[in-house]
Protein backbone atom coordinates (compact mmCIF):
# COMPACT_ATOMS: atom_id res chain seq x y z
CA UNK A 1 15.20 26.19 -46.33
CA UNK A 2 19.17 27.34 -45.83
CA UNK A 3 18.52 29.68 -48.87
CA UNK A 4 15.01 31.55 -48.03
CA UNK A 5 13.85 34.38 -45.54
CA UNK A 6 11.60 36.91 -45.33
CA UNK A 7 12.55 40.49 -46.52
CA UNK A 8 9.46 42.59 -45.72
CA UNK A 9 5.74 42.24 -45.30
CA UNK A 10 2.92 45.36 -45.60
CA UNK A 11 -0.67 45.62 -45.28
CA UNK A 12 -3.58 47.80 -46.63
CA UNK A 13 -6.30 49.57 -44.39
CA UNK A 14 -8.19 46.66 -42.96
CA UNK A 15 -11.71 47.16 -42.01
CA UNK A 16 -15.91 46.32 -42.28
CA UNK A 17 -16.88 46.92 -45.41
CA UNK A 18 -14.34 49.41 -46.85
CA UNK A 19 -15.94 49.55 -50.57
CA UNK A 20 -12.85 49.47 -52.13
CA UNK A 21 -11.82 47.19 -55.13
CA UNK A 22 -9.64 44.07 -54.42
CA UNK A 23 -6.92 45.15 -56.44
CA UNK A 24 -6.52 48.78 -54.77
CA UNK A 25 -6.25 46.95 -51.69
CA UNK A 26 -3.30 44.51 -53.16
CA UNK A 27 -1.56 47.23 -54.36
CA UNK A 28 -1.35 49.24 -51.10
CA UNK A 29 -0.15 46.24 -49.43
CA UNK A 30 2.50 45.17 -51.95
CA UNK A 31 3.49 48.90 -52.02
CA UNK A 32 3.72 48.72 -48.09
CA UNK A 33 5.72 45.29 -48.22
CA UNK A 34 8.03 46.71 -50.98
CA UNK A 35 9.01 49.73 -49.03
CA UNK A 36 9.36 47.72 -45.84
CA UNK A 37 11.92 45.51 -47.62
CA UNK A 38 13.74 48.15 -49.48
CA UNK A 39 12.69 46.80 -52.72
CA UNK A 40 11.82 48.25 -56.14
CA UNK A 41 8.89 46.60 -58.38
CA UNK A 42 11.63 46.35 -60.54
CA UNK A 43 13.75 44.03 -58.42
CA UNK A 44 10.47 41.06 -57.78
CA UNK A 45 10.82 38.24 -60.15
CA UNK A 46 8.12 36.08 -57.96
CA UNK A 47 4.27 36.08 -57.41
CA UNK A 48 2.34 33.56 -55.75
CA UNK A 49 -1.48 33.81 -54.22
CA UNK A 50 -3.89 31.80 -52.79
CA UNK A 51 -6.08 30.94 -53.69
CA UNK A 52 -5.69 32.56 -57.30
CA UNK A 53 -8.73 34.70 -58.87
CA UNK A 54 -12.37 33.42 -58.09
CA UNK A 55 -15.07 35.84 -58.62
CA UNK A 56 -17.52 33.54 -57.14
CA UNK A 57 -15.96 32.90 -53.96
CA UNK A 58 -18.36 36.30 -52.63
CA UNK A 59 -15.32 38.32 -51.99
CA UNK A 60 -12.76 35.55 -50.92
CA UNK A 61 -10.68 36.23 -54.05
CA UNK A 62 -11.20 38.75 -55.68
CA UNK A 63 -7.65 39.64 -57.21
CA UNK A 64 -5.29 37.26 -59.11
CA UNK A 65 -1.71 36.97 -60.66
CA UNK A 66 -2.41 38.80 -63.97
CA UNK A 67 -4.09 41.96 -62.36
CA UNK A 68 -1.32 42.16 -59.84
CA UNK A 69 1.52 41.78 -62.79
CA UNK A 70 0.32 44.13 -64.14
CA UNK A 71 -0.89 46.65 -62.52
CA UNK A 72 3.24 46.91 -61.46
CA UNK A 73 4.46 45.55 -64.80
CA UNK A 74 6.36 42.40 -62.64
CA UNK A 75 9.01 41.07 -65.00
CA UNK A 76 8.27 36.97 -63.75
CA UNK A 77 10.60 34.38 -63.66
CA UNK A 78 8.22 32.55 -61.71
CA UNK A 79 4.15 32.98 -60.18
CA UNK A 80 1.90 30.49 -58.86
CA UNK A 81 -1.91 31.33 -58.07
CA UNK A 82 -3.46 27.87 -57.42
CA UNK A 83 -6.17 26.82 -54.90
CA UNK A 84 -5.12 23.06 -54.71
CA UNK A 85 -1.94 23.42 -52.05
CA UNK A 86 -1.74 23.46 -48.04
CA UNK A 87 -4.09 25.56 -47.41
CA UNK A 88 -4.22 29.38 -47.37
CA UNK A 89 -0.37 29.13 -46.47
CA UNK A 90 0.26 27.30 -49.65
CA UNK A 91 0.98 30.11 -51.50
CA UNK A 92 3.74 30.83 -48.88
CA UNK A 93 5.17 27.49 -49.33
CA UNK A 94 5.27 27.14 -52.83
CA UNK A 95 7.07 30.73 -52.99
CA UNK A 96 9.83 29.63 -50.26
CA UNK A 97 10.09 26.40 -52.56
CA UNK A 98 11.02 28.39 -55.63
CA UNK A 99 13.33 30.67 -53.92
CA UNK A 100 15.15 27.74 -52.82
CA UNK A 101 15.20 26.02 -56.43
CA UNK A 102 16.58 28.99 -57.52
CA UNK A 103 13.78 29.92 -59.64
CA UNK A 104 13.33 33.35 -58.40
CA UNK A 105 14.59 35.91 -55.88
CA UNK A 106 12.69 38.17 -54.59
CA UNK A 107 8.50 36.46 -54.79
CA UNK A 108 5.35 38.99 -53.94
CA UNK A 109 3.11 36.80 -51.59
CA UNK A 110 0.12 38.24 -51.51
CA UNK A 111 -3.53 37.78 -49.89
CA UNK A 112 -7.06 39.44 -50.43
CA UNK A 113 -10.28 40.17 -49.24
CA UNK A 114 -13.00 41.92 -49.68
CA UNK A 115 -15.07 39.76 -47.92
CA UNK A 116 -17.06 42.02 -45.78
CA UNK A 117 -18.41 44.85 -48.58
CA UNK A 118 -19.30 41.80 -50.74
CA UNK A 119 -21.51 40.40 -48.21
CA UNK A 120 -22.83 43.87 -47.25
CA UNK A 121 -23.53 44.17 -50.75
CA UNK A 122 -25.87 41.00 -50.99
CA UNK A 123 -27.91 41.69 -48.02
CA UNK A 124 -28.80 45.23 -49.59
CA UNK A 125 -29.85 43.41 -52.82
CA UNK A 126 -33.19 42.31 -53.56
CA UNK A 127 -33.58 38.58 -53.36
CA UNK A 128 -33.50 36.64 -56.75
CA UNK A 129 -33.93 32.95 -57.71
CA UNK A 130 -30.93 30.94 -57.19
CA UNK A 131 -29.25 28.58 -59.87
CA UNK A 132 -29.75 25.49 -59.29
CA UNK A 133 -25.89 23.49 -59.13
CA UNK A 134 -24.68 20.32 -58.73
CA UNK A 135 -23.70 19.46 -55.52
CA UNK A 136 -19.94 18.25 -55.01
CA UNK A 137 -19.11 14.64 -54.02
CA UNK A 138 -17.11 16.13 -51.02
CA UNK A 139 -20.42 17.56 -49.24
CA UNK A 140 -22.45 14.33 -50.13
CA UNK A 141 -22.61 14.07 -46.08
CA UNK A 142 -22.85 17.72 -44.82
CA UNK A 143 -25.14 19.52 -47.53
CA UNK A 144 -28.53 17.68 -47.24
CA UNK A 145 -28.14 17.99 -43.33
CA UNK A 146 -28.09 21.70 -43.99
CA UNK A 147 -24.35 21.28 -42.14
CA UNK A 148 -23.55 24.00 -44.78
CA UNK A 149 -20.92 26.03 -42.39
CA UNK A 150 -17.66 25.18 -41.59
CA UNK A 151 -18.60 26.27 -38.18
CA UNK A 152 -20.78 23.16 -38.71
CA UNK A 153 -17.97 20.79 -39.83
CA UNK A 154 -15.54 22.67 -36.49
CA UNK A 155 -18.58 22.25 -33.84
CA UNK A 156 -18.09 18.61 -34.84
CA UNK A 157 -14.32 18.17 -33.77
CA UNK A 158 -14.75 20.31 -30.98
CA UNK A 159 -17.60 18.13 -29.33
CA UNK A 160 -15.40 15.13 -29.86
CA UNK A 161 -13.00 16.54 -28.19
CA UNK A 162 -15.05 17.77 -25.41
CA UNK A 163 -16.55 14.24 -24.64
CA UNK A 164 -13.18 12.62 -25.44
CA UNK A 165 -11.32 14.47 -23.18
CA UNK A 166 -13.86 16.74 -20.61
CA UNK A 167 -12.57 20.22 -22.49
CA UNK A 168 -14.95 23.10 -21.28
CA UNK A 169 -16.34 25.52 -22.79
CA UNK A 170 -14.91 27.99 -20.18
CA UNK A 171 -11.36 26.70 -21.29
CA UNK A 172 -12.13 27.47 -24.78
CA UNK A 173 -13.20 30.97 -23.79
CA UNK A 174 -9.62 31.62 -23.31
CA UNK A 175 -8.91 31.75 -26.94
CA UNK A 176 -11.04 34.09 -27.47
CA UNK A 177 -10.55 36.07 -24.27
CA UNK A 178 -6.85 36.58 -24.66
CA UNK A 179 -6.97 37.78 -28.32
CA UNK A 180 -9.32 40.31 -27.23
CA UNK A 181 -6.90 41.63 -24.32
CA UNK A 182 -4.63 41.90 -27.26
CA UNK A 183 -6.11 43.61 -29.60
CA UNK A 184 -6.55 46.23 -27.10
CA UNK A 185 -3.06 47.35 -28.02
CA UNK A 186 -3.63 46.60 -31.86
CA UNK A 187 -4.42 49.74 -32.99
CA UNK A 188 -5.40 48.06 -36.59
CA UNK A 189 -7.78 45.36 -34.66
CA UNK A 190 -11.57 45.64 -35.07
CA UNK A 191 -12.93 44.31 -31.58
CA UNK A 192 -11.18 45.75 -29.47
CA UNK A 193 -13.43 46.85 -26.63
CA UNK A 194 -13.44 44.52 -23.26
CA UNK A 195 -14.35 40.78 -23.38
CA UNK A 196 -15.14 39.25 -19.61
CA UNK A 197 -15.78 35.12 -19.42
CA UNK A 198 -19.73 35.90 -18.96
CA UNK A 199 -19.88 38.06 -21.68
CA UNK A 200 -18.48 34.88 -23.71
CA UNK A 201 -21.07 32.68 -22.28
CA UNK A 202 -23.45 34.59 -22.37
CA UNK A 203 -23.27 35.26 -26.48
CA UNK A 204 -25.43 33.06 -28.51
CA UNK A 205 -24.74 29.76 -30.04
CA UNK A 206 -23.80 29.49 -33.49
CA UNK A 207 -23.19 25.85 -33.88
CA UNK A 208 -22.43 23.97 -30.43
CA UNK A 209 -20.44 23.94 -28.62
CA UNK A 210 -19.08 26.93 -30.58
CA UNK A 211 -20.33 30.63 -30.11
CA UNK A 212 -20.42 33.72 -31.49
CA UNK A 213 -17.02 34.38 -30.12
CA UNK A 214 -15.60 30.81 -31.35
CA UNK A 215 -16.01 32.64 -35.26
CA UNK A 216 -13.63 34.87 -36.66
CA UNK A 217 -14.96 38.17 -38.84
CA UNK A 218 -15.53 39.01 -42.38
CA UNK A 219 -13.39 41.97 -43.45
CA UNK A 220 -11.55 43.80 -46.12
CA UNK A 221 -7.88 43.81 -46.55
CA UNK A 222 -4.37 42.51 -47.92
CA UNK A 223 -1.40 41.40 -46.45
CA UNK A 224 1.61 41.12 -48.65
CA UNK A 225 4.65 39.25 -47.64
CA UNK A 226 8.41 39.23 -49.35
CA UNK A 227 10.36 35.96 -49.90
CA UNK A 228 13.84 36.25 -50.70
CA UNK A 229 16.77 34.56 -51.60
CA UNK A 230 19.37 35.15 -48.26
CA UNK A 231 22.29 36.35 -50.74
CA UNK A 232 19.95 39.13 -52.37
CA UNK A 233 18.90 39.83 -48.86
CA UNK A 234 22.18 41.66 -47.93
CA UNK A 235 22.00 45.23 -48.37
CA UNK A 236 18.26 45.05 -47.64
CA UNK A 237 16.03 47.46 -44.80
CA UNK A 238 16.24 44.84 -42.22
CA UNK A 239 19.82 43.97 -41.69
CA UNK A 240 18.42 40.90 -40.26
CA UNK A 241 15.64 39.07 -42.54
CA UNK A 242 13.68 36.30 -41.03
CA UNK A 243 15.37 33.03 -41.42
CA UNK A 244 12.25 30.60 -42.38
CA UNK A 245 14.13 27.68 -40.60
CA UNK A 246 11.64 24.81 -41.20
CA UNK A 247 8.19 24.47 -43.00
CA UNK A 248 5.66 21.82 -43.16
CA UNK A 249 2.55 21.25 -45.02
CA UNK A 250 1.97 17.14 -44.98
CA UNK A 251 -1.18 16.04 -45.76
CA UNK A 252 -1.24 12.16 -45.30
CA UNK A 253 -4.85 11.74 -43.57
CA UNK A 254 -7.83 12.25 -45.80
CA UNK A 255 -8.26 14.98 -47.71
CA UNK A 256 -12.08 15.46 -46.31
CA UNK A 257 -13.65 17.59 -43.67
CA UNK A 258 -15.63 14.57 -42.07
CA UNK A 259 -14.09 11.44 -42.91
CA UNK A 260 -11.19 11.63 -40.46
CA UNK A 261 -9.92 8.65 -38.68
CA UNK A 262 -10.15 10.77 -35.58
CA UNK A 263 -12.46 13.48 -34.92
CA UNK A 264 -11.31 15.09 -32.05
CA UNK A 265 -7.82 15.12 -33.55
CA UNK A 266 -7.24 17.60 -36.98
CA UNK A 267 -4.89 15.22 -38.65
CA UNK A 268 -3.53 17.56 -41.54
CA UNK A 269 -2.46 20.04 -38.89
CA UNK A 270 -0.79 16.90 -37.02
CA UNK A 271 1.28 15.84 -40.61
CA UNK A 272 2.36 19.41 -41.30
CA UNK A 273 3.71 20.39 -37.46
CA UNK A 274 5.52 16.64 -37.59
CA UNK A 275 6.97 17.32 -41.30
CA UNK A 276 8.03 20.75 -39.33
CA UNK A 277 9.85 19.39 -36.52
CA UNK A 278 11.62 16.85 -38.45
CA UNK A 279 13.59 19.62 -40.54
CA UNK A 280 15.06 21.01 -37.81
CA UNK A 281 16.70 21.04 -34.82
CA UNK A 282 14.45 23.26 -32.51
CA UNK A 283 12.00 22.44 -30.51
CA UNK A 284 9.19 23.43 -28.88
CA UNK A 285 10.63 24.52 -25.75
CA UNK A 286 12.43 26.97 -27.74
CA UNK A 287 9.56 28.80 -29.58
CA UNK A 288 8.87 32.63 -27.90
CA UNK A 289 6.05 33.17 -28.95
CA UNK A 290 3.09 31.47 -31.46
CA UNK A 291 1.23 33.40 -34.34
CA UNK A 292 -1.34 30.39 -34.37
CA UNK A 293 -4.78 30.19 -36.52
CA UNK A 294 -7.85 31.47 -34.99
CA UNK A 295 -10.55 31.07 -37.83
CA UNK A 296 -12.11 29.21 -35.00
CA UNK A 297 -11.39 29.10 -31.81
CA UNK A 298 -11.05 24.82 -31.53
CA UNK A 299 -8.51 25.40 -34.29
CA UNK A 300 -5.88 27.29 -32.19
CA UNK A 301 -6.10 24.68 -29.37
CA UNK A 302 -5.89 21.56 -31.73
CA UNK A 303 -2.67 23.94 -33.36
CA UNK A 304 -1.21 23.82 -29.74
CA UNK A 305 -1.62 19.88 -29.39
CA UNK A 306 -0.53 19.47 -33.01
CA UNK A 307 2.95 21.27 -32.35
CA UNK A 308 3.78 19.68 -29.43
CA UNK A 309 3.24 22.51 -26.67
CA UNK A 310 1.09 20.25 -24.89
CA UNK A 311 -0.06 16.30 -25.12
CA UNK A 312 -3.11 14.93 -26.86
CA UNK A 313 -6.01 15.78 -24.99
CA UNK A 314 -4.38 18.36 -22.91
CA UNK A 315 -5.33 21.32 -24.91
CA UNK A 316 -8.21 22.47 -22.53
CA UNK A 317 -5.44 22.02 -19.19
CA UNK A 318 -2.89 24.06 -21.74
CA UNK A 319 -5.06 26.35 -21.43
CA UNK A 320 -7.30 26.74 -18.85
CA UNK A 321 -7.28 30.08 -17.17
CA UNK A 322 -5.72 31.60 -19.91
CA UNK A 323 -2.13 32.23 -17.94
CA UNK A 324 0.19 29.92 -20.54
CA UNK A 325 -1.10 31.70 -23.57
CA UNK A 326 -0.91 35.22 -22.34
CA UNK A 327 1.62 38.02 -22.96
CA UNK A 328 3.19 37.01 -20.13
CA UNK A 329 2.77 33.38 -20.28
CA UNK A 330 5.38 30.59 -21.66
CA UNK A 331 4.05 30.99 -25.23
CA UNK A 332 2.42 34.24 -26.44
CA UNK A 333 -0.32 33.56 -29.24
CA UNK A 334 -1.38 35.94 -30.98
CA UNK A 335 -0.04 39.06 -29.59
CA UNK A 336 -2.03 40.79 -32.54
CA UNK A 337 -5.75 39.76 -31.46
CA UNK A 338 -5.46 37.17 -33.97
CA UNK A 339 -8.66 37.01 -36.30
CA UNK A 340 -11.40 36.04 -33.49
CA UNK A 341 -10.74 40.52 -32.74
CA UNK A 342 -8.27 41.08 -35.05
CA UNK A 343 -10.07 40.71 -38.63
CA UNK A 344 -10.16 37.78 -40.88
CA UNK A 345 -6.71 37.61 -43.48
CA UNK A 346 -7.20 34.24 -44.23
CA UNK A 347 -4.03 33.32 -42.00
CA UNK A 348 -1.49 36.18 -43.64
CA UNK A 349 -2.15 38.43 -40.66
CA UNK A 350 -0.45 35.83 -38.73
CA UNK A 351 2.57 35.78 -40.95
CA UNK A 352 2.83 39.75 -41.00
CA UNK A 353 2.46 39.89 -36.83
CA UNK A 354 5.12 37.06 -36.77
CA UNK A 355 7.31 39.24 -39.04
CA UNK A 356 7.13 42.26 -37.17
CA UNK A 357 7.31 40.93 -33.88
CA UNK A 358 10.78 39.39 -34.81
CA UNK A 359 11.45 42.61 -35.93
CA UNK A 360 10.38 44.17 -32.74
CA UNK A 361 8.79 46.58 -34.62
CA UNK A 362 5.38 45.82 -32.72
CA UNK A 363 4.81 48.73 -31.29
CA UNK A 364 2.79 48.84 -27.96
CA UNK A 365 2.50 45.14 -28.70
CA UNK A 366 5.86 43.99 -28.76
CA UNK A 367 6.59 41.18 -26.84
CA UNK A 368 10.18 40.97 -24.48
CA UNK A 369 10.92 37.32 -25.96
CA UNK A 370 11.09 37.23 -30.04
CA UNK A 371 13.90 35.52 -31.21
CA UNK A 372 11.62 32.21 -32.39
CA UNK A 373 8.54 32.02 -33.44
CA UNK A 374 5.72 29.47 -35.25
CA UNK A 375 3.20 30.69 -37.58
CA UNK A 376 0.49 27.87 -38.27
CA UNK A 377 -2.54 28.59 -40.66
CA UNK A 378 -5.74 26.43 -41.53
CA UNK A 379 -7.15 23.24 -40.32
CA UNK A 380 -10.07 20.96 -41.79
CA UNK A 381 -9.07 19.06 -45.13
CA UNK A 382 -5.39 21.12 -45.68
CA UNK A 383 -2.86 22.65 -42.94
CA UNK A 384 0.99 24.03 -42.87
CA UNK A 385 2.87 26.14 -40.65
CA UNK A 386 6.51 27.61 -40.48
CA UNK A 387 9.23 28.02 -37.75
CA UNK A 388 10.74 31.45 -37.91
CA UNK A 389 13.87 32.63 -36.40
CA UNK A 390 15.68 36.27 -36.71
């Protein structure tokens, strides 16, 4: 990616239940990421989403290409808004791609949610009969054992990995327990009161061996991130843009949430950190600091095997005690709160926090070390992450 980097990011108010429209939200963000960047609407040429609009997805997308367009009047050369790519970082990676090809210069990546009013919103309805649907081949083994949640399908790889390798639940707590510390200093985070080791044990069980702290929340907001070409980067806000050095978003092992060769190992996350690594010279040892998925806890410590910070298996050692993941520790995650305290962005909170700590625009948050840093978003079925340098 010698041609691509990252011009600006913004985000809208995030929050519980904000009753506001999808599309209000968007354009605050996209506003914020424009200004950030220096850019007029007139100068994007790009838009990409993820997963595109889907009304029925209760909140999970509610905005798409054509309302964004225009509701700024884009002139595109290019947009993308599908649901079939890496994940929720797709949208990411097929921008970067196009900048590259040439096909654009400056692409609008955006992500929605209004996740939280929507579900407010059907709790305070009166209940009606459902529709009866057809249920998809891909569930055939989770849906008539009521193993409807994907905290369901996580509590599964996490167990593996807890009888594979004797992980504890007390080293998972650390997860959890360090994003808290830092959203503390997140001013924008929504749990941000103190979070002590019994008060993790002590929550109740959602799915085992994951808890109520194991879960990320529902929320409402957008993040909005900027990819542009390096030479119409020049005369932009941020004299230095972040270089996206490598990406990678494999997906070799099956495309399932159950039928992997390995339980206790999330093999798309594995493909896309290798692909990573192999388009680029850095390494591990030189990454500051780790923006790294948190939609469940497990997730974040399979990230940290996946990307080579530890050994198979070693995950629960990695981080036991919580010391190595800390602010002060050999690799920061999360220096946000992540989404376990932070709120759920569907991974683009990561990208933004990865963004502005390079920047060192952080605020109380900042962190000493930020020349380097991986951003690595989703797990399950689809996975991809990027190495960012300033």
């Amino acid at each position: 990616m010698k041609q691509v980097c990252i011009t600006g990011v913004g985000k809208s108010a995030v929050g519980r239940r904000l009753g506001r429209s999808g599309l209000s939200l968007t354009i605050d963000s996209i506003r914020n990421a424009l200004t950030d960047a220096g850019l007029d609407a007139c100068d994007v040429d790009g838009l990409a989403t993820w997963p595109g609009y889907s009304p029925g997805l209760n909140g999970m997308a509610p905005v798409g290409i054509s309302h964004v367009k225009e509701a700024f009047r884009f002139s595109l050369d290019w947009f993308s808004g599908g649901g079939e790519t890496a994940g929720q970082l797709g949208a990411f990676v097929n921008a970067c791609a196009a900048v590259e090809a040439g096909l654009a210069r400056h692409v609008v990546v955006f992500r929605t949610i209004t996740e939280s009013t929507v579900q407010a919103a059907a709790r305070a309805a009166p209940e009606t009969q459902g529709t009866a649907m057809a249920m998809p081949a891909s569930m055939q083994w989770q849906m008539p054992f009521y193993a409807s949640s994907p905290t369901n399908w996580m509590a599964l790889y996490a167990a593996a990995h807890f009888d594979r390798y004797g992980t504890t639940r007390e080293q998972l707590a650390q997860i959890a327990l360090n994003g808290r510390r830092n959203a503390a200093l997140n001013p924008d985070a929504l749990m941000r009161d103190p979070m002590t080791l019994d008060d993790y044990l002590a929550s109740r069980m959602i799915s085992s061996p994951l808890c109520l702290f194991d879960c990320d929340m529902a929320a409402d907001g957008s993040v909005a991130v900027i990819v542009s070409h390096r030479d119409a980067a020049r005369d932009l806000r941020h004299k230095e843009p972040v270089t996206v050095a490598s990406l990678g978003c494999a997906m070799h092992g099956r495309d399932s949430w159950d039928q992997f060769t390995d339980l206790a190992t999330i093999q798309s996350q594995d493909d896309s950190a290798n692909q990573m690594w192999s388009r680029t010279d850095l390494k591990p040892a030189d990454v500051d600091f780790g923006a790294i998925y948190d939609g469940f806890s497990f997730l974040t410590l399979a990230w940290l095997e996946s990307l080579g910070f530890c050994g198979k298996g070693q995950g629960g050692a990695y981080i036991d005690g919580g010391h190595a993941i800390a602010r002060e520790g050999r690799l920061p995650i999360n220096p946000d709160g992540g989404q376990l305290s932070g709120a759920r962005l569907h991974g683009y909170g990561f990208l933004f926090e990865a963004c502005k700590q390079l920047w060192g625009e952080a605020g109380e948050r900042q962190l000493p070390k930020h020349e380097v840093a991986v951003a690595a978003v989703g797990g399950g079925a689809q996975a991809a992450c990027a190495l960012l340098t300033r």
